[in-house]
Protein backbone atom coordinates (compact mmCIF):
# COMPACT_ATOMS: atom_id res chain seq x y z
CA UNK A 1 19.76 -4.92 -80.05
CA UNK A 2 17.12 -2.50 -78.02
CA UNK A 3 14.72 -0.49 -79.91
CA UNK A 4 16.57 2.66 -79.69
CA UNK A 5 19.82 1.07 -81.37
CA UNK A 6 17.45 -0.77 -83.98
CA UNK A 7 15.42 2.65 -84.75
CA UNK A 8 18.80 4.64 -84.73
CA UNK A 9 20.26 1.74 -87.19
CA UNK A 10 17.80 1.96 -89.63
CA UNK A 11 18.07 3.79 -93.02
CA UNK A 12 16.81 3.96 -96.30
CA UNK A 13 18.11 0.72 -98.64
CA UNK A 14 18.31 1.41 -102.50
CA UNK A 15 20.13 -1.54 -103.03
CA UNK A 16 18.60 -4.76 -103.07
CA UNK A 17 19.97 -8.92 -103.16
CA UNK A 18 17.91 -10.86 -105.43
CA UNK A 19 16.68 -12.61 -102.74
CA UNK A 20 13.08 -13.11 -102.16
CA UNK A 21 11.38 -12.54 -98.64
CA UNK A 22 10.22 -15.83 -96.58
CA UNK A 23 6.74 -15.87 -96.70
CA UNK A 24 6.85 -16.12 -92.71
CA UNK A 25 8.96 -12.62 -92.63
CA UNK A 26 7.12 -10.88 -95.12
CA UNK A 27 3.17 -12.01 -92.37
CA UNK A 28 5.30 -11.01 -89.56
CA UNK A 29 5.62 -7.32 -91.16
CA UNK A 30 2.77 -7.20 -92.45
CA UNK A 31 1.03 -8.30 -88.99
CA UNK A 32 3.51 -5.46 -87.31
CA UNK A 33 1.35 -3.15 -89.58
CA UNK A 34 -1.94 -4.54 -88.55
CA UNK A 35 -1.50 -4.38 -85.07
CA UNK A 36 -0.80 -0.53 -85.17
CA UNK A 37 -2.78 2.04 -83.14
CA UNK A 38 -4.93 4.21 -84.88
CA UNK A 39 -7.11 6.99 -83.91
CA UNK A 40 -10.89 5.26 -82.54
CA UNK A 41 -9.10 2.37 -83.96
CA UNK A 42 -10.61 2.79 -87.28
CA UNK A 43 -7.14 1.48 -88.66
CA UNK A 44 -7.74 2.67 -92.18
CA UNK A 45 -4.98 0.93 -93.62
CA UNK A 46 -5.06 -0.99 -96.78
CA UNK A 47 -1.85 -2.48 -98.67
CA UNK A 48 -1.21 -3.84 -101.80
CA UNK A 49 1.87 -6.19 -101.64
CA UNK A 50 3.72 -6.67 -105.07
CA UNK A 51 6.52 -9.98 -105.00
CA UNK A 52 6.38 -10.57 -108.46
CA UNK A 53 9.52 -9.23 -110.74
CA UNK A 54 7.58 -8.15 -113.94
CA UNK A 55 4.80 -6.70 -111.59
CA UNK A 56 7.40 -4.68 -109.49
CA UNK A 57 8.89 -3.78 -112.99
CA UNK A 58 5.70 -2.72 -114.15
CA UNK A 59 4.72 -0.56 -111.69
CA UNK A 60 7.78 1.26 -111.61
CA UNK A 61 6.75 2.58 -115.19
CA UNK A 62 3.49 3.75 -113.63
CA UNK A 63 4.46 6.07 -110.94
CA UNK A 64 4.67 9.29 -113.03
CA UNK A 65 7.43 11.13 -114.11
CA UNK A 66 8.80 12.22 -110.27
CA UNK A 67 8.21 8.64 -109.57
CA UNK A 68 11.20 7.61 -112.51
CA UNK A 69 13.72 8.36 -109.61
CA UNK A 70 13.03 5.64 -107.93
CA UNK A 71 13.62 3.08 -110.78
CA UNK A 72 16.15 1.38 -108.31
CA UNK A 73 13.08 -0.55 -106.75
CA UNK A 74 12.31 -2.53 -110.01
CA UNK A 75 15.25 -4.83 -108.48
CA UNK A 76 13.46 -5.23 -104.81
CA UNK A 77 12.21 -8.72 -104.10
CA UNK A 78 8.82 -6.95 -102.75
CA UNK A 79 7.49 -3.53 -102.69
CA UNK A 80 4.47 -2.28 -101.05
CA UNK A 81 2.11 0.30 -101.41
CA UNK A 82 0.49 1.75 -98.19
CA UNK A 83 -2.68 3.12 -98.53
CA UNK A 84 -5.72 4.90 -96.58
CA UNK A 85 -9.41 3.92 -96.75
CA UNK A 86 -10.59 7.75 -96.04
CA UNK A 87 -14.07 6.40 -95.21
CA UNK A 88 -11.95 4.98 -92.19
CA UNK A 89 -10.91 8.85 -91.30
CA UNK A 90 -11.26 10.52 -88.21
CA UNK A 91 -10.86 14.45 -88.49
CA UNK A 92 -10.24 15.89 -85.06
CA UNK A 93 -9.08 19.49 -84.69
CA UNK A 94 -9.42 19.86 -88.64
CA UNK A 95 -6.82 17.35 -89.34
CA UNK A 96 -7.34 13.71 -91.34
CA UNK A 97 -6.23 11.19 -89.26
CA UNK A 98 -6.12 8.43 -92.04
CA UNK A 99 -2.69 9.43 -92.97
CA UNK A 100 -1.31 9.88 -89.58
CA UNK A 101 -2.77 6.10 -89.03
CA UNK A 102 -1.31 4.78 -91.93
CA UNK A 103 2.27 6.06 -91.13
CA UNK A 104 2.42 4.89 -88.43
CA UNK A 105 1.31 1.74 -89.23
CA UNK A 106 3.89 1.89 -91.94
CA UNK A 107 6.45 2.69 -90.26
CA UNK A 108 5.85 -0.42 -87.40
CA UNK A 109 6.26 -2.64 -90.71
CA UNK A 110 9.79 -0.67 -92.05
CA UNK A 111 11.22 -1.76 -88.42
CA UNK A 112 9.85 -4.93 -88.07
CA UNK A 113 11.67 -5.60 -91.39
CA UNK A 114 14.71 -4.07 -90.39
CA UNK A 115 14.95 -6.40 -87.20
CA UNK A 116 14.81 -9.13 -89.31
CA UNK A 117 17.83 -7.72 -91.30
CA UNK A 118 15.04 -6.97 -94.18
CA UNK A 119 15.80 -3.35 -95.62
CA UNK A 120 13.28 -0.70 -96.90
CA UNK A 121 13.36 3.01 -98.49
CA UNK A 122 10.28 4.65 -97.80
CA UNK A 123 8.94 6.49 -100.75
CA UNK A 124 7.05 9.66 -101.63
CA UNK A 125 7.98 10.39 -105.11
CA UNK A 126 5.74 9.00 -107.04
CA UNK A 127 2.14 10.78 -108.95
CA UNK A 128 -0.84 9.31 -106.90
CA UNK A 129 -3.19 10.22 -109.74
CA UNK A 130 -1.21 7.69 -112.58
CA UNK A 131 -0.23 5.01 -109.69
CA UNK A 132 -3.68 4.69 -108.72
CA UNK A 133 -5.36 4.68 -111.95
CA UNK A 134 -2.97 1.55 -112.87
CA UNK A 135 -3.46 -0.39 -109.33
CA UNK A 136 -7.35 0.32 -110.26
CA UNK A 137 -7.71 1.70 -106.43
CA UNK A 138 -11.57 2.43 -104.73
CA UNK A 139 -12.37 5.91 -105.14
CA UNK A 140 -11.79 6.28 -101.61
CA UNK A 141 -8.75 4.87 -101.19
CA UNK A 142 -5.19 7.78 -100.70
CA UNK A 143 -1.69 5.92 -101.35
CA UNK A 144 0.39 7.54 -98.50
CA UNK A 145 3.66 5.79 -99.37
CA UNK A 146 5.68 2.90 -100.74
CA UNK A 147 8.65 1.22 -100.13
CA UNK A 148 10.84 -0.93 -101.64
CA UNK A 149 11.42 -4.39 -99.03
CA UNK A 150 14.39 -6.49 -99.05
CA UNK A 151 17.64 -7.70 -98.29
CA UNK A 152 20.51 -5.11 -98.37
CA UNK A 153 23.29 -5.32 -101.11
CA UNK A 154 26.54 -5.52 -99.13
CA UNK A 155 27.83 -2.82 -101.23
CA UNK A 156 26.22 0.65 -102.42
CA UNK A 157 25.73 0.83 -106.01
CA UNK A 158 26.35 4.43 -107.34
CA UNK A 159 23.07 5.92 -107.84
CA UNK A 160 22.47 4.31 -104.17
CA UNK A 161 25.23 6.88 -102.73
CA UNK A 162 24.16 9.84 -104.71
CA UNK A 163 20.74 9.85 -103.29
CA UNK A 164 21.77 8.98 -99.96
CA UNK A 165 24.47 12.05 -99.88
CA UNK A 166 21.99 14.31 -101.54
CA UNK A 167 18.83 13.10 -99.11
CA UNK A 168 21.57 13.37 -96.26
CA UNK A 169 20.15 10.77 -94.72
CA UNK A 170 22.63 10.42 -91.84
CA UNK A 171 22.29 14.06 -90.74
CA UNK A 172 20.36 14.42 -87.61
CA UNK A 173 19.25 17.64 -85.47
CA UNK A 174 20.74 17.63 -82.64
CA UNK A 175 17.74 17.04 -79.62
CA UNK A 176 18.24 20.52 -78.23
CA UNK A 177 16.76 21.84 -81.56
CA UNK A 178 13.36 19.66 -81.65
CA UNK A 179 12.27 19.23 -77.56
CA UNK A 180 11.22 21.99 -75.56
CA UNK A 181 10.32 21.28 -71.91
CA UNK A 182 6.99 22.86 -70.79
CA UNK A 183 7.14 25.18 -67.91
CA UNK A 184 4.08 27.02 -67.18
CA UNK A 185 5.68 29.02 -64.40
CA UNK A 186 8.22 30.54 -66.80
């Protein structure tokens, strides 16, 4: 598979095997994160890595209220939580960089698990306040995301479908809407 078909193959997994990740897959994402570009380099980066079941389980009831609707991680075999050192920031053009950085650092890990057949649903719902008061995070530390990791269910539970019809997560612009060709003689 190229990268195109593996980036165009990807999508958000709510249903998870038992299954726990290989120690070897889970460095290799983990290192796909590291190895990220960032802006000076300043890779501000940090993630907590959860592989436990009664820790998963237990941070699922600390994610706030919003955060309840994504109860369907308590059965993933890992979840992480990415987060930003902002003393690692660079703000050019009055924008932070530290959460550009950290997606895409992210994001290198979500398809570094996917090639390896290891699915992922990258989250945002979640209260940053309550989640980081119970992970007991520096002062200066931002959680940008999380996401569930493991290996797909073969089948969809129900909840799974719901949320993937109602995210319409297969629905893509078509190019013509989101690239415009520069022509300064025009």
């Amino acid at each position: 598979m190229n990268f195109l078909e593996l980036a165009a193959s990807r999508h958000s997994v709510r249903d998870y095997k038992p299954d726990p990740i290989p120690k070897e897959s889970l460095d290799k994402i983990l290192e796909a994160g590291r190895v990220a570009p960032s802006a000076q380099n300043r890779q501000p980066w940090r993630y907590i890595v959860l592989t436990e079941p009664e820790q998963i389980k237990a941070l699922v009831k600390h994610t706030g209220l919003v955060g309840l609707s994504n109860f369907f991680i308590k059965s993933a075999p890992c979840v992480i939580v990415a987060c930003a050192d902002t003393k690692k920031n660079l703000r050019v053009n009055g924008q932070d960089y530290y959460l550009v950085d950290t997606a895409i650092s992210f994001q290198q890990m979500i398809l570094c698990a996917w090639e390896m057949g290891i699915g992922s649903c990258w989250m945002a719902a979640f209260s940053e306040k309550i989640l980081a008061k119970y992970l007991a995070l520096p002062k200066t530390w931002r959680i940008v995301a999380i996401s569930a990791f493991g290996y797909p269910k073969d089948e969809k539970s129900m909840w799974g479908k719901v949320v993937s019809s109602f995210a319409g997560s297969t629905k893509r612009q078509p190019i013509e809407e989101m690239v415009t060709y520069y022509d300064k003689g025009n």
